[in-house]
PDB file of N, CA and C in Angstrom:
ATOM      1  N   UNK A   1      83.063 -73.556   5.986  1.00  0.00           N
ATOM      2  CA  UNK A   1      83.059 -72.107   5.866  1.00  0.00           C
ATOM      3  C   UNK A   1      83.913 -71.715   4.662  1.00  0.00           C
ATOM      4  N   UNK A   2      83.395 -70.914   3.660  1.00  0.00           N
ATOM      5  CA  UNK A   2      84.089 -70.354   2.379  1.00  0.00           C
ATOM      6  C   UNK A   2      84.843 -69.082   2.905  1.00  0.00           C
ATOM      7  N   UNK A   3      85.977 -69.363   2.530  1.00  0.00           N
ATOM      8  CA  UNK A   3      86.898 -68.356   3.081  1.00  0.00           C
ATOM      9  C   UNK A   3      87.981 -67.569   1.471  1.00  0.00           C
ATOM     10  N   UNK A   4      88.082 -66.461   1.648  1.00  0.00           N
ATOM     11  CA  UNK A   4      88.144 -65.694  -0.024  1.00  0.00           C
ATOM     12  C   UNK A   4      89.190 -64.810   0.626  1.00  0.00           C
ATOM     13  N   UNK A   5      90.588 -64.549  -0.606  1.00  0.00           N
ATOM     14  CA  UNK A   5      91.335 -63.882  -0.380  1.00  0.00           C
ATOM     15  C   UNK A   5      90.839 -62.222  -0.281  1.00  0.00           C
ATOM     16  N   UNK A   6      91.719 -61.094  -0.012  1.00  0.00           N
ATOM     17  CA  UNK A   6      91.412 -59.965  -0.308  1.00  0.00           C
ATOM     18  C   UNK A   6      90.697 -59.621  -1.295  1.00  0.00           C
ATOM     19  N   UNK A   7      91.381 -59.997  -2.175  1.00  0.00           N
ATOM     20  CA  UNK A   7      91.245 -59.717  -3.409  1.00  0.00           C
ATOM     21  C   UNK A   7      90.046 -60.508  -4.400  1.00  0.00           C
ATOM     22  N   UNK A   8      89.767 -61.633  -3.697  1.00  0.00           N
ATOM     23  CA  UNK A   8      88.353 -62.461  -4.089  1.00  0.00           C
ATOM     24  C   UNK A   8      87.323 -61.499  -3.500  1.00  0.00           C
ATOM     25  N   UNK A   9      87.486 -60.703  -2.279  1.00  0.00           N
ATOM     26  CA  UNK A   9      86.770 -60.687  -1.390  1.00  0.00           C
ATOM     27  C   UNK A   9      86.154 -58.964  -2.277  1.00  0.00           C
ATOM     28  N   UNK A  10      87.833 -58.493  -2.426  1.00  0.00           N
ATOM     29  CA  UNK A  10      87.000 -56.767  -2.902  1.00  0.00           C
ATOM     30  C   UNK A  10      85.763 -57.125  -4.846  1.00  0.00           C
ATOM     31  N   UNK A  11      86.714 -58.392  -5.282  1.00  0.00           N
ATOM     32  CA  UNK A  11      85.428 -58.661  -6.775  1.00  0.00           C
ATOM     33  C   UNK A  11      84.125 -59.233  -6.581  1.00  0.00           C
ATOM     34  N   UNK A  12      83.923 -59.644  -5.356  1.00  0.00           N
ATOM     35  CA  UNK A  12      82.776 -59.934  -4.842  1.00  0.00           C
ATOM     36  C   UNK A  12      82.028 -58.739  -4.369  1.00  0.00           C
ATOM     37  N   UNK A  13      82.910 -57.736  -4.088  1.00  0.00           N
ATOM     38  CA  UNK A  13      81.865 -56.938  -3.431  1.00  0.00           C
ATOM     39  C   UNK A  13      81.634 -55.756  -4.544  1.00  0.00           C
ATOM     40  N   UNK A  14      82.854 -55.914  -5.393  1.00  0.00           N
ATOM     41  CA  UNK A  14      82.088 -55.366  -6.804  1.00  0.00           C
ATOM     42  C   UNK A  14      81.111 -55.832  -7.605  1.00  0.00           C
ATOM     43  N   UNK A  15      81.058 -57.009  -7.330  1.00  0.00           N
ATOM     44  CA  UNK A  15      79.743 -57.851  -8.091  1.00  0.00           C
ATOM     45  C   UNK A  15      78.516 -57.662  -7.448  1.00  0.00           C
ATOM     46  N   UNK A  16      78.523 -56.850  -5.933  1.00  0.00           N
ATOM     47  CA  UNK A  16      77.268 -56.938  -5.652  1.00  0.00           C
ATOM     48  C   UNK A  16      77.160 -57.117  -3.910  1.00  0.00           C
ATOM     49  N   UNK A  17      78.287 -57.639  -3.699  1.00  0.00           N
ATOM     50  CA  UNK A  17      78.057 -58.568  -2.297  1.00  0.00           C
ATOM     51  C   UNK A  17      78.489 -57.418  -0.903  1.00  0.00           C
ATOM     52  N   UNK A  18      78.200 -57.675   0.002  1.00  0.00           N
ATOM     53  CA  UNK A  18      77.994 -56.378   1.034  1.00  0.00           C
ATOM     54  C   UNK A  18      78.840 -57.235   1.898  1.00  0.00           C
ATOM     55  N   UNK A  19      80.222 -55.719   2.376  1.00  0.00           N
ATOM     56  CA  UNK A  19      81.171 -56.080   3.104  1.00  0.00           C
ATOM     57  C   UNK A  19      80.975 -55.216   4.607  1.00  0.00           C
ATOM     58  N   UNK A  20      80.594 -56.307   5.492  1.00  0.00           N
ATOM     59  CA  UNK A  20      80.906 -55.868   7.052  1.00  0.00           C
ATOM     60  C   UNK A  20      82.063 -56.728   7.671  1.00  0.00           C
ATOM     61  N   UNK A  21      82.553 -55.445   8.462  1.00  0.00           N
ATOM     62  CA  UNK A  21      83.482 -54.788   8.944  1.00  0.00           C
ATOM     63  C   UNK A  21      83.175 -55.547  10.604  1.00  0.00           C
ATOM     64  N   UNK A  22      83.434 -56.470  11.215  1.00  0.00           N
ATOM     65  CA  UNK A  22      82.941 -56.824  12.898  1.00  0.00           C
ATOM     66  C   UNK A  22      84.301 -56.336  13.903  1.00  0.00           C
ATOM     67  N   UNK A  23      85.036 -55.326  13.556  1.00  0.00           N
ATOM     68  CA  UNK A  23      85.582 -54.967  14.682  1.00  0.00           C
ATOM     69  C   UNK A  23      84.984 -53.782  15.368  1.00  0.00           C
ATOM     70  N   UNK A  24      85.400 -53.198  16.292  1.00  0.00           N
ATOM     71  CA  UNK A  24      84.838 -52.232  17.321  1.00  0.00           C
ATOM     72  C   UNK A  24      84.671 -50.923  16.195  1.00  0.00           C
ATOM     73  N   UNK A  25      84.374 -50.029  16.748  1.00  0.00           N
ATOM     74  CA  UNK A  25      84.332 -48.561  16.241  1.00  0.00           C
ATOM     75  C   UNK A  25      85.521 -48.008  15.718  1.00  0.00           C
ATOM     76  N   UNK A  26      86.571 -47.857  17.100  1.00  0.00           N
ATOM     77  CA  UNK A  26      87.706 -47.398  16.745  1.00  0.00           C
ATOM     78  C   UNK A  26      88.559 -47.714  15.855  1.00  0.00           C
ATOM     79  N   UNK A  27      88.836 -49.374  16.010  1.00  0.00           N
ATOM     80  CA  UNK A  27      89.317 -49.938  15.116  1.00  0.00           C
ATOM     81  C   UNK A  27      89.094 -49.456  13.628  1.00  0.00           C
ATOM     82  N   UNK A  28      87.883 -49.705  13.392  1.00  0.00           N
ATOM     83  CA  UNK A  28      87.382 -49.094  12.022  1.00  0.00           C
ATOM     84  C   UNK A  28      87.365 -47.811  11.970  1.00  0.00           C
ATOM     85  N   UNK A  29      87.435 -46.968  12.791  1.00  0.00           N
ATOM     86  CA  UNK A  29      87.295 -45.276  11.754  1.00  0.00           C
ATOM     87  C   UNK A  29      89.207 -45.004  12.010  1.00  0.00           C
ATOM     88  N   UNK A  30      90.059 -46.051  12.128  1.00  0.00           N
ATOM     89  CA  UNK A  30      91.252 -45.866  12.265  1.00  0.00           C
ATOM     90  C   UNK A  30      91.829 -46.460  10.618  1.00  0.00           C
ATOM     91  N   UNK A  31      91.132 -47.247  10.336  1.00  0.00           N
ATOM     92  CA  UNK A  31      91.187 -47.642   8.899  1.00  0.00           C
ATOM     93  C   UNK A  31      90.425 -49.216   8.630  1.00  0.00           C
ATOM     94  N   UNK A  32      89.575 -48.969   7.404  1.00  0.00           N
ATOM     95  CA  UNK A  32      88.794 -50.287   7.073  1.00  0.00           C
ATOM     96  C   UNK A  32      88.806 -50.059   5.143  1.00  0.00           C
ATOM     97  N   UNK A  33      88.488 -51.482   5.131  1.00  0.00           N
ATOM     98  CA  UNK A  33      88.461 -51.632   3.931  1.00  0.00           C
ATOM     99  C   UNK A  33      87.542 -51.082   2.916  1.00  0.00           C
ATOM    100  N   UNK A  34      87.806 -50.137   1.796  1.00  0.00           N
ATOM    101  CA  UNK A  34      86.676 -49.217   1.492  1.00  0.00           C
ATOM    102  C   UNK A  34      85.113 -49.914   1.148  1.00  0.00           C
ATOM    103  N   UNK A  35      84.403 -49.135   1.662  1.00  0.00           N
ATOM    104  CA  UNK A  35      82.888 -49.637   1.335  1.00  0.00           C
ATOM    105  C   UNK A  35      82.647 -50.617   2.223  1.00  0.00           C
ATOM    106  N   UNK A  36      83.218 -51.257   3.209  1.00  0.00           N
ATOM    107  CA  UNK A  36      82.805 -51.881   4.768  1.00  0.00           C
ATOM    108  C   UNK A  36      81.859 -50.947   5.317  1.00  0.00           C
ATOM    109  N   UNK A  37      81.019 -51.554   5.405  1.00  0.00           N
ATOM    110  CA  UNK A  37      80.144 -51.243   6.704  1.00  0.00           C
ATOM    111  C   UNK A  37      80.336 -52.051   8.047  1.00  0.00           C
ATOM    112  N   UNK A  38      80.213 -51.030   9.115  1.00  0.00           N
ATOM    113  CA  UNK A  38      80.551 -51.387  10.786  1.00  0.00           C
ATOM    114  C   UNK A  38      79.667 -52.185  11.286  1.00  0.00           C
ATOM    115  N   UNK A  39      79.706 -53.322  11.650  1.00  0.00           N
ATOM    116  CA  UNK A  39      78.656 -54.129  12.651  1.00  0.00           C
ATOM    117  C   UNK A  39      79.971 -54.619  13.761  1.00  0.00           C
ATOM    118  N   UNK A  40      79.728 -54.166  14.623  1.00  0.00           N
ATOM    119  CA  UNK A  40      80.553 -54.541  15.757  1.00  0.00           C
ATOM    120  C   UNK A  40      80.346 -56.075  16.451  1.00  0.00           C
ATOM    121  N   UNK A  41      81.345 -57.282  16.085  1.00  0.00           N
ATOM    122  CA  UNK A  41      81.136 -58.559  16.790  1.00  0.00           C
ATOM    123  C   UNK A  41      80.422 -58.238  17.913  1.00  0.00           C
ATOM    124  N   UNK A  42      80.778 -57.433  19.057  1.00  0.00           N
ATOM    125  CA  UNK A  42      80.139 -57.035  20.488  1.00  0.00           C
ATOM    126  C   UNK A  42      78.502 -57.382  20.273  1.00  0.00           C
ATOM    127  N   UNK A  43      78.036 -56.656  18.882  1.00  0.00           N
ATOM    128  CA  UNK A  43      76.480 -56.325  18.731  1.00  0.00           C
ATOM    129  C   UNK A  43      76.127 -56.950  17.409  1.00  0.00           C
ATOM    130  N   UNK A  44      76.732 -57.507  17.173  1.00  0.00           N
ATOM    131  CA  UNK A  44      76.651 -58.825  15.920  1.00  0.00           C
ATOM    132  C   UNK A  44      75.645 -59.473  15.496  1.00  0.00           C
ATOM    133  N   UNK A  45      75.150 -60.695  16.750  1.00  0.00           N
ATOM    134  CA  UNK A  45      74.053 -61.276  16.993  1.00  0.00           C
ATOM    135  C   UNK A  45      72.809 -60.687  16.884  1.00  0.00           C
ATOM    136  N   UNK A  46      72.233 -59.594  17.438  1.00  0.00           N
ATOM    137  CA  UNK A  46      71.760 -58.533  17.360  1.00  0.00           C
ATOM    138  C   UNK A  46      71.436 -57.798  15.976  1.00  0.00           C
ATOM    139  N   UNK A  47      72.228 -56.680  15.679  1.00  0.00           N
ATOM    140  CA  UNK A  47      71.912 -56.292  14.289  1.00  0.00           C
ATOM    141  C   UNK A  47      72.259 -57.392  12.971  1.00  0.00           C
ATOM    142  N   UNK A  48      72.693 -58.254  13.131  1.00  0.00           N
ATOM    143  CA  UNK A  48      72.747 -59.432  11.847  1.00  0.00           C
ATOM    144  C   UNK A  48      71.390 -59.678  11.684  1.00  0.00           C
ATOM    145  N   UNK A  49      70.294 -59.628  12.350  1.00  0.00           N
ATOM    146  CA  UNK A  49      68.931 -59.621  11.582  1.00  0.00           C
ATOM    147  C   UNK A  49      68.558 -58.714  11.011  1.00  0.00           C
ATOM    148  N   UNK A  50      69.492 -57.912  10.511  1.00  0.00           N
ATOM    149  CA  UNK A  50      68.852 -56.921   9.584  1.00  0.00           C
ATOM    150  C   UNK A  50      69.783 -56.765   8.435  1.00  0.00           C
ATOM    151  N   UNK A  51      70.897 -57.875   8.458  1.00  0.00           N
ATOM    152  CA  UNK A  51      71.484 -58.451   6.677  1.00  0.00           C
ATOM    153  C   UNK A  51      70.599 -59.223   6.105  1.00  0.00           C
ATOM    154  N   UNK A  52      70.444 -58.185   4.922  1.00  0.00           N
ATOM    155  CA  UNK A  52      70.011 -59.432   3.687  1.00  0.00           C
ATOM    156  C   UNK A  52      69.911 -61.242   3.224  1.00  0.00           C
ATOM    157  N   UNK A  53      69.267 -61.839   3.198  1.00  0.00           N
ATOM    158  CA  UNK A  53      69.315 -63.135   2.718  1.00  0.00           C
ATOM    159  C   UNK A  53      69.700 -63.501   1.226  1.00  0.00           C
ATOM    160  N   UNK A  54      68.809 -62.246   0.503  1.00  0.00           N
ATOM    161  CA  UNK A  54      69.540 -62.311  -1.001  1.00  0.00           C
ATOM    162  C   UNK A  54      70.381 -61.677  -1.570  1.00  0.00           C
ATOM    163  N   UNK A  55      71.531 -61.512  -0.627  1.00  0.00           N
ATOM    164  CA  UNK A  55      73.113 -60.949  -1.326  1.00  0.00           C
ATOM    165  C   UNK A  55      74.081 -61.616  -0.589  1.00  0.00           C
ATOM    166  N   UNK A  56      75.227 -61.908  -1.046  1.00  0.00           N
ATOM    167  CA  UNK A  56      76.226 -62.343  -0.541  1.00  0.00           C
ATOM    168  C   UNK A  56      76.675 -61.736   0.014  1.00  0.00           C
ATOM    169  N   UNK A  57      77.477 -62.211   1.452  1.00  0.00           N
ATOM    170  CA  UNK A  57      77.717 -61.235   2.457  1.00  0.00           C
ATOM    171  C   UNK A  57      79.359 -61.507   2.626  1.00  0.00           C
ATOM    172  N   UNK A  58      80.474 -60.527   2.460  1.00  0.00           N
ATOM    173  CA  UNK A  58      81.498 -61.061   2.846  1.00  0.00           C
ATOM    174  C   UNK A  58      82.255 -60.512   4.331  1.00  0.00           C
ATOM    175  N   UNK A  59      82.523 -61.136   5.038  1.00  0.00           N
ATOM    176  CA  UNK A  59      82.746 -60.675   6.584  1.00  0.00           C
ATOM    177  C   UNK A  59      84.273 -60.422   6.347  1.00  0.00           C
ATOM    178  N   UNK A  60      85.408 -59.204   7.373  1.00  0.00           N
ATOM    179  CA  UNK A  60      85.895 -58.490   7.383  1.00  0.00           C
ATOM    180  C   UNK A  60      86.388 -58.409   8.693  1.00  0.00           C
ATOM    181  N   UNK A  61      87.749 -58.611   9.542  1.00  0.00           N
ATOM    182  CA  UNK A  61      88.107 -57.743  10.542  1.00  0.00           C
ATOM    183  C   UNK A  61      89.529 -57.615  10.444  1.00  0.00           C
ATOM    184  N   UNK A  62      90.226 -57.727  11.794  1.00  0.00           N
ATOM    185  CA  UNK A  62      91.643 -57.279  11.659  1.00  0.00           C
ATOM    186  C   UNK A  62      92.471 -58.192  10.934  1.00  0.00           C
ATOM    187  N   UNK A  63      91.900 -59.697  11.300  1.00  0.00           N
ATOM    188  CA  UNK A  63      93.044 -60.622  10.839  1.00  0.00           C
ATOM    189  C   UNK A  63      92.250 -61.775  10.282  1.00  0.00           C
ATOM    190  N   UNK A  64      91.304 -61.850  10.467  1.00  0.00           N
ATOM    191  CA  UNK A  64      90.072 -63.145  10.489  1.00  0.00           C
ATOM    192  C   UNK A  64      89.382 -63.921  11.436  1.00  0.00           C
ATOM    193  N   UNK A  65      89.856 -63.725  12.556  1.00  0.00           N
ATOM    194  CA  UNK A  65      89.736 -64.446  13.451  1.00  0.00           C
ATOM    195  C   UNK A  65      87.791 -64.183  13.928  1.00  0.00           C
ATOM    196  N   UNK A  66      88.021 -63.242  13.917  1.00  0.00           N
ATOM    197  CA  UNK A  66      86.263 -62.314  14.177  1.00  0.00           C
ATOM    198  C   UNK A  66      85.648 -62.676  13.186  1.00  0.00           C
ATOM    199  N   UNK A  67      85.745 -62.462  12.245  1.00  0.00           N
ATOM    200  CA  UNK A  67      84.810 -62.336  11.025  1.00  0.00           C
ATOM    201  C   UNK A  67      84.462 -63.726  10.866  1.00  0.00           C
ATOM    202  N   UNK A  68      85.553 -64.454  11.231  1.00  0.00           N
ATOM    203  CA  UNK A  68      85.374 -66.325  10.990  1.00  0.00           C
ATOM    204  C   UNK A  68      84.319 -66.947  11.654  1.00  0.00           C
ATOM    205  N   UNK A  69      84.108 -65.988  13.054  1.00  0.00           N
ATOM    206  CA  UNK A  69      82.941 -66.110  13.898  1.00  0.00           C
ATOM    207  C   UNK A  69      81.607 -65.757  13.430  1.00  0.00           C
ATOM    208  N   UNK A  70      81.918 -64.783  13.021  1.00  0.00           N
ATOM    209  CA  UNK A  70      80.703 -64.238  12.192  1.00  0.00           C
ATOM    210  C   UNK A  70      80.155 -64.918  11.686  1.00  0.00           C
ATOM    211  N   UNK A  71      80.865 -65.599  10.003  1.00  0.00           N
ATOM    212  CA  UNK A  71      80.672 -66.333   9.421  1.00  0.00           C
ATOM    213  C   UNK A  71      80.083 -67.050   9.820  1.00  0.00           C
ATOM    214  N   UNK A  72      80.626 -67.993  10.813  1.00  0.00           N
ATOM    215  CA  UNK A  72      80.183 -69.116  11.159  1.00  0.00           C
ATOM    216  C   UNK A  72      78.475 -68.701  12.006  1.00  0.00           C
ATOM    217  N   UNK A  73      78.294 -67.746  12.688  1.00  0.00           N
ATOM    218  CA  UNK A  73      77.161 -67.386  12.835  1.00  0.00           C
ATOM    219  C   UNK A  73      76.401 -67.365  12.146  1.00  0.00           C
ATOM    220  N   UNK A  74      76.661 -66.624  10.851  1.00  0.00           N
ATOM    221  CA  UNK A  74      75.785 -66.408   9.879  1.00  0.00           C
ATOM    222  C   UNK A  74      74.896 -67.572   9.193  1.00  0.00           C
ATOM    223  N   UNK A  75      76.122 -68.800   8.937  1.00  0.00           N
ATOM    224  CA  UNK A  75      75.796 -69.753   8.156  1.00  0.00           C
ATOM    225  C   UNK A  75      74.706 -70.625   9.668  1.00  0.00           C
ATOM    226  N   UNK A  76      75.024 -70.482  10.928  1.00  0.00           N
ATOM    227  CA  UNK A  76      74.205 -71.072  11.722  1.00  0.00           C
ATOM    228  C   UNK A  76      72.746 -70.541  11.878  1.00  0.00           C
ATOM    229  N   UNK A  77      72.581 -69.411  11.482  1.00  0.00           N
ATOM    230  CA  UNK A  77      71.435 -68.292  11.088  1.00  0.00           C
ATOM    231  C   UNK A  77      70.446 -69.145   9.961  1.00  0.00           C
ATOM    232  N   UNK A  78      71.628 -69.626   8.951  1.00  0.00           N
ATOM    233  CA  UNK A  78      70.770 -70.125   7.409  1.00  0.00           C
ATOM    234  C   UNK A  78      71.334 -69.129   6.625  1.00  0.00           C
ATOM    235  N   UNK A  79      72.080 -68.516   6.592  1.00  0.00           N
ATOM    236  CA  UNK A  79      72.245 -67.796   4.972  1.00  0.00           C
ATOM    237  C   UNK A  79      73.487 -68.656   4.508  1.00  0.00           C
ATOM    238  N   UNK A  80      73.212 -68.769   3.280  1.00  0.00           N
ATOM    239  CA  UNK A  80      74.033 -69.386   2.452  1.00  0.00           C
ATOM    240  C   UNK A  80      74.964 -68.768   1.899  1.00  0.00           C
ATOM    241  N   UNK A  81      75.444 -67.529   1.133  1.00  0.00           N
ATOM    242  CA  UNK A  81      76.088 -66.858   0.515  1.00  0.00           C
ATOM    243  C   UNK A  81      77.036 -65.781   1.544  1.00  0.00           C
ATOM    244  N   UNK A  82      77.649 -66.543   2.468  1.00  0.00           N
ATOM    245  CA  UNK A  82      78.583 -65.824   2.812  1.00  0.00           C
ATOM    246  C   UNK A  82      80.022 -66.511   3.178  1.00  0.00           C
ATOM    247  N   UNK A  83      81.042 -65.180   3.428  1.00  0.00           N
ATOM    248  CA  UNK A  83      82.544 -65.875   3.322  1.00  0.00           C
ATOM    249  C   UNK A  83      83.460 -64.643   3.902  1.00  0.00           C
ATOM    250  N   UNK A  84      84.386 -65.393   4.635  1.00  0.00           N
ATOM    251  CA  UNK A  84      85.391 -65.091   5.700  1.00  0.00           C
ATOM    252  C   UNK A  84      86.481 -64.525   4.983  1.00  0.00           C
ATOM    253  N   UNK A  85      86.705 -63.043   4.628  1.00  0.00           N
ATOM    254  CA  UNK A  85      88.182 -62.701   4.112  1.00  0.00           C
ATOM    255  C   UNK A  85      89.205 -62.566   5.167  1.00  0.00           C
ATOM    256  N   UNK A  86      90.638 -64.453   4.527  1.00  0.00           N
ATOM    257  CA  UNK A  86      91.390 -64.533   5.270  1.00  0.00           C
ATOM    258  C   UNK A  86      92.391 -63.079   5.302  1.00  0.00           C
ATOM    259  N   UNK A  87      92.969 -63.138   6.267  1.00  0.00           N
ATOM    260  CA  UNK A  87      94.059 -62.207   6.674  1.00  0.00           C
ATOM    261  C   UNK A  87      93.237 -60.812   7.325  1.00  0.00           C
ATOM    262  N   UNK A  88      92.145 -61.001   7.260  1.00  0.00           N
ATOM    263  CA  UNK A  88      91.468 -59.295   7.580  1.00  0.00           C
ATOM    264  C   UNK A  88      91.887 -58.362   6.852  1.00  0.00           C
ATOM    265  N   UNK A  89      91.798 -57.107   7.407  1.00  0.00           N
ATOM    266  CA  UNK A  89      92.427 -55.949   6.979  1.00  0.00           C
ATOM    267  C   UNK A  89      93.729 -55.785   7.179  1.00  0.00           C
ATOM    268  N   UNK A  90      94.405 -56.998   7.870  1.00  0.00           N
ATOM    269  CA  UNK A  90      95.874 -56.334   7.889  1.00  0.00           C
ATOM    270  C   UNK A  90      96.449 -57.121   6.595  1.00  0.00           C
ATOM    271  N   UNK A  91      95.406 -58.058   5.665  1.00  0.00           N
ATOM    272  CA  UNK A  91      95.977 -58.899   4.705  1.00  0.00           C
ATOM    273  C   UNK A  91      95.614 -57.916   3.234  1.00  0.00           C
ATOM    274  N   UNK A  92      94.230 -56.892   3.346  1.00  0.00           N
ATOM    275  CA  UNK A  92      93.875 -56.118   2.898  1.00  0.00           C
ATOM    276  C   UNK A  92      94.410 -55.136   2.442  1.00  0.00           C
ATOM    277  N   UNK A  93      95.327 -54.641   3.401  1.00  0.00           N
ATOM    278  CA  UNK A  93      96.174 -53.493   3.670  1.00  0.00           C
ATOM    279  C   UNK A  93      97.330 -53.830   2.564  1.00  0.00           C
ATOM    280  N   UNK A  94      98.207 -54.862   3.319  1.00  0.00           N
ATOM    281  CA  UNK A  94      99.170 -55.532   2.307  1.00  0.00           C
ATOM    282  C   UNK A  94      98.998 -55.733   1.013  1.00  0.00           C
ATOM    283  N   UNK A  95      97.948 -56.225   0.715  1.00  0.00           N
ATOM    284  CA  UNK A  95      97.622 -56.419  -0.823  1.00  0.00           C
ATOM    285  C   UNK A  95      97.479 -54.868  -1.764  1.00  0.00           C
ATOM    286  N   UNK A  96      97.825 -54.025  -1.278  1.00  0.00           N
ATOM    287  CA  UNK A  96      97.280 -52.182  -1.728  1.00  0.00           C
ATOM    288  C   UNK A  96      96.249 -52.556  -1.876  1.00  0.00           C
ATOM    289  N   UNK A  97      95.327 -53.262  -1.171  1.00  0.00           N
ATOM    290  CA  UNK A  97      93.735 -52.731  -1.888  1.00  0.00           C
ATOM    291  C   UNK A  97      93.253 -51.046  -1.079  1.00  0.00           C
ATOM    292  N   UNK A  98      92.530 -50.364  -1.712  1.00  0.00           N
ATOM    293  CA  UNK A  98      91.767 -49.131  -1.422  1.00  0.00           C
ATOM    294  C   UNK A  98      91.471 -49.666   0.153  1.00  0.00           C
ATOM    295  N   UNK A  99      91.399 -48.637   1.422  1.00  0.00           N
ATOM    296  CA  UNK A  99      91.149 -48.467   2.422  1.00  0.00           C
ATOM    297  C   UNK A  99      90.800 -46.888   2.668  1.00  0.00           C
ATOM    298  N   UNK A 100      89.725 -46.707   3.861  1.00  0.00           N
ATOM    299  CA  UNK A 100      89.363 -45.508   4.640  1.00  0.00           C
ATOM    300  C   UNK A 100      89.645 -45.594   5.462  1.00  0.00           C
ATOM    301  N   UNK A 101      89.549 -44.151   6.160  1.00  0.00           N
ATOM    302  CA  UNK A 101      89.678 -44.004   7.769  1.00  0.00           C
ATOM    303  C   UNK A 101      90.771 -43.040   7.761  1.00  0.00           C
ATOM    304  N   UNK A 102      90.780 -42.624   9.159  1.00  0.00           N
ATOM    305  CA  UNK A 102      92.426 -41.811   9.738  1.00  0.00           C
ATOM    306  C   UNK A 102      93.643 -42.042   9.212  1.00  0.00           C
ATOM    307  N   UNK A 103      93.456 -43.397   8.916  1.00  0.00           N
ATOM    308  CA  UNK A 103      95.071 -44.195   8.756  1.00  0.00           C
ATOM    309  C   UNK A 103      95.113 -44.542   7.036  1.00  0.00           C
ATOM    310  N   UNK A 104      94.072 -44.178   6.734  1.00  0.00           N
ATOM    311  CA  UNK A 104      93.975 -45.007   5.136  1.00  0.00           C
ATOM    312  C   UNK A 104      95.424 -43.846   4.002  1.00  0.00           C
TER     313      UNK A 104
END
Protein backbone atom coordinates (compact mmCIF):
# COMPACT_ATOMS: atom_id res chain seq x y z
CA UNK A 1 0.00 0.00 0.00
CA UNK A 2 1.49 3.57 -1.13
CA UNK A 3 1.15 5.70 1.65
CA UNK A 4 1.94 9.85 0.96
CA UNK A 5 2.55 12.53 3.42
CA UNK A 6 0.06 15.54 3.72
CA UNK A 7 1.69 17.34 1.77
CA UNK A 8 2.45 14.59 -1.10
CA UNK A 9 -1.07 13.97 -0.70
CA UNK A 10 -2.53 17.89 -1.21
CA UNK A 11 0.26 17.96 -4.85
CA UNK A 12 -1.38 15.03 -5.92
CA UNK A 13 -4.57 16.28 -5.67
CA UNK A 14 -3.42 19.37 -7.39
CA UNK A 15 -2.19 17.34 -10.17
CA UNK A 16 -5.44 15.89 -10.68
CA UNK A 17 -6.06 13.11 -8.16
CA UNK A 18 -9.49 12.99 -6.13
CA UNK A 19 -9.40 13.20 -2.34
CA UNK A 20 -12.05 11.16 -0.22
CA UNK A 21 -12.64 11.86 3.03
CA UNK A 22 -14.00 7.98 4.82
CA UNK A 23 -14.99 9.36 8.09
CA UNK A 24 -18.68 9.80 9.19
CA UNK A 25 -20.60 13.04 8.33
CA UNK A 26 -20.02 14.82 11.41
CA UNK A 27 -16.64 14.29 11.62
CA UNK A 28 -16.24 15.94 8.28
CA UNK A 29 -18.54 19.00 8.24
CA UNK A 30 -16.57 19.62 11.71
CA UNK A 31 -13.44 20.03 9.58
CA UNK A 32 -11.81 18.15 6.44
CA UNK A 33 -9.21 18.69 4.26
CA UNK A 34 -10.13 21.24 1.50
CA UNK A 35 -11.59 19.71 -1.67
CA UNK A 36 -12.29 16.11 0.17
CA UNK A 37 -15.14 14.65 -0.80
CA UNK A 38 -17.33 12.49 1.92
CA UNK A 39 -17.63 8.72 1.35
CA UNK A 40 -18.33 7.39 4.69
CA UNK A 41 -16.13 3.94 5.57
CA UNK A 42 -19.81 2.79 7.02
CA UNK A 43 -20.96 3.02 3.07
CA UNK A 44 -17.59 2.66 1.42
CA UNK A 45 -17.94 -0.70 -0.17
CA UNK A 46 -21.00 0.44 -1.66
CA UNK A 47 -20.49 3.87 -3.23
CA UNK A 48 -16.62 3.04 -4.16
CA UNK A 49 -18.18 1.73 -7.40
CA UNK A 50 -18.72 4.85 -8.50
CA UNK A 51 -14.72 6.13 -8.17
CA UNK A 52 -13.00 6.48 -11.17
CA UNK A 53 -10.40 3.90 -12.49
CA UNK A 54 -8.56 6.61 -14.45
CA UNK A 55 -7.51 9.06 -11.69
CA UNK A 56 -5.60 8.63 -8.79
CA UNK A 57 -7.40 8.38 -5.77
CA UNK A 58 -5.93 9.61 -2.48
CA UNK A 59 -7.83 8.33 0.75
CA UNK A 60 -8.19 10.66 3.87
CA UNK A 61 -9.51 10.31 7.55
CA UNK A 62 -8.78 11.28 11.09
CA UNK A 63 -5.49 9.62 11.56
CA UNK A 64 -5.11 6.84 8.83
CA UNK A 65 -6.23 4.13 10.24
CA UNK A 66 -9.70 4.20 7.97
CA UNK A 67 -8.48 5.37 4.94
CA UNK A 68 -5.65 2.51 5.18
CA UNK A 69 -8.72 0.28 4.94
CA UNK A 70 -9.95 1.87 2.22
CA UNK A 71 -6.96 1.73 0.46
CA UNK A 72 -6.48 -1.52 0.95
CA UNK A 73 -10.05 -2.11 -0.42
CA UNK A 74 -9.54 -0.25 -3.22
CA UNK A 75 -6.37 -1.90 -4.39
CA UNK A 76 -8.46 -5.38 -3.64
CA UNK A 77 -11.17 -3.84 -6.11
CA UNK A 78 -8.11 -3.51 -8.91
CA UNK A 79 -7.40 0.10 -9.03
CA UNK A 80 -4.00 0.84 -9.15
CA UNK A 81 -3.45 4.53 -8.51
CA UNK A 82 -4.29 4.95 -5.09
CA UNK A 83 -2.66 6.00 -1.60
CA UNK A 84 -3.23 6.30 2.14
CA UNK A 85 -2.44 9.95 3.58
CA UNK A 86 -0.43 9.02 6.75
CA UNK A 87 -1.47 10.97 9.85
CA UNK A 88 -5.12 11.85 8.44
CA UNK A 89 -6.41 15.08 9.03
CA UNK A 90 -5.06 15.48 12.33
CA UNK A 91 -1.46 15.24 10.41
CA UNK A 92 -3.14 17.63 7.79
CA UNK A 93 -4.16 20.03 10.23
CA UNK A 94 -0.60 20.22 11.74
CA UNK A 95 1.11 20.68 8.61
CA UNK A 96 -1.20 24.32 8.01
CA UNK A 97 -2.46 22.76 5.03
CA UNK A 98 -5.97 24.62 3.90
CA UNK A 99 -9.02 22.86 5.70
CA UNK A 100 -13.09 23.34 5.71
CA UNK A 101 -15.79 22.93 7.88
CA UNK A 102 -17.05 24.51 11.37
CA UNK A 103 -13.67 24.10 12.81
CA UNK A 104 -11.49 25.04 9.75
Amino acid sequence: MQEVSPQEAQQRVRSGALLIDVREASEYEEVHAQGARLMPLSEFQVQSASLPRDQEIVLICRSGARSGQATQFLLDQGYVSVANTLGGTLAWQAAGLPTEGAQA
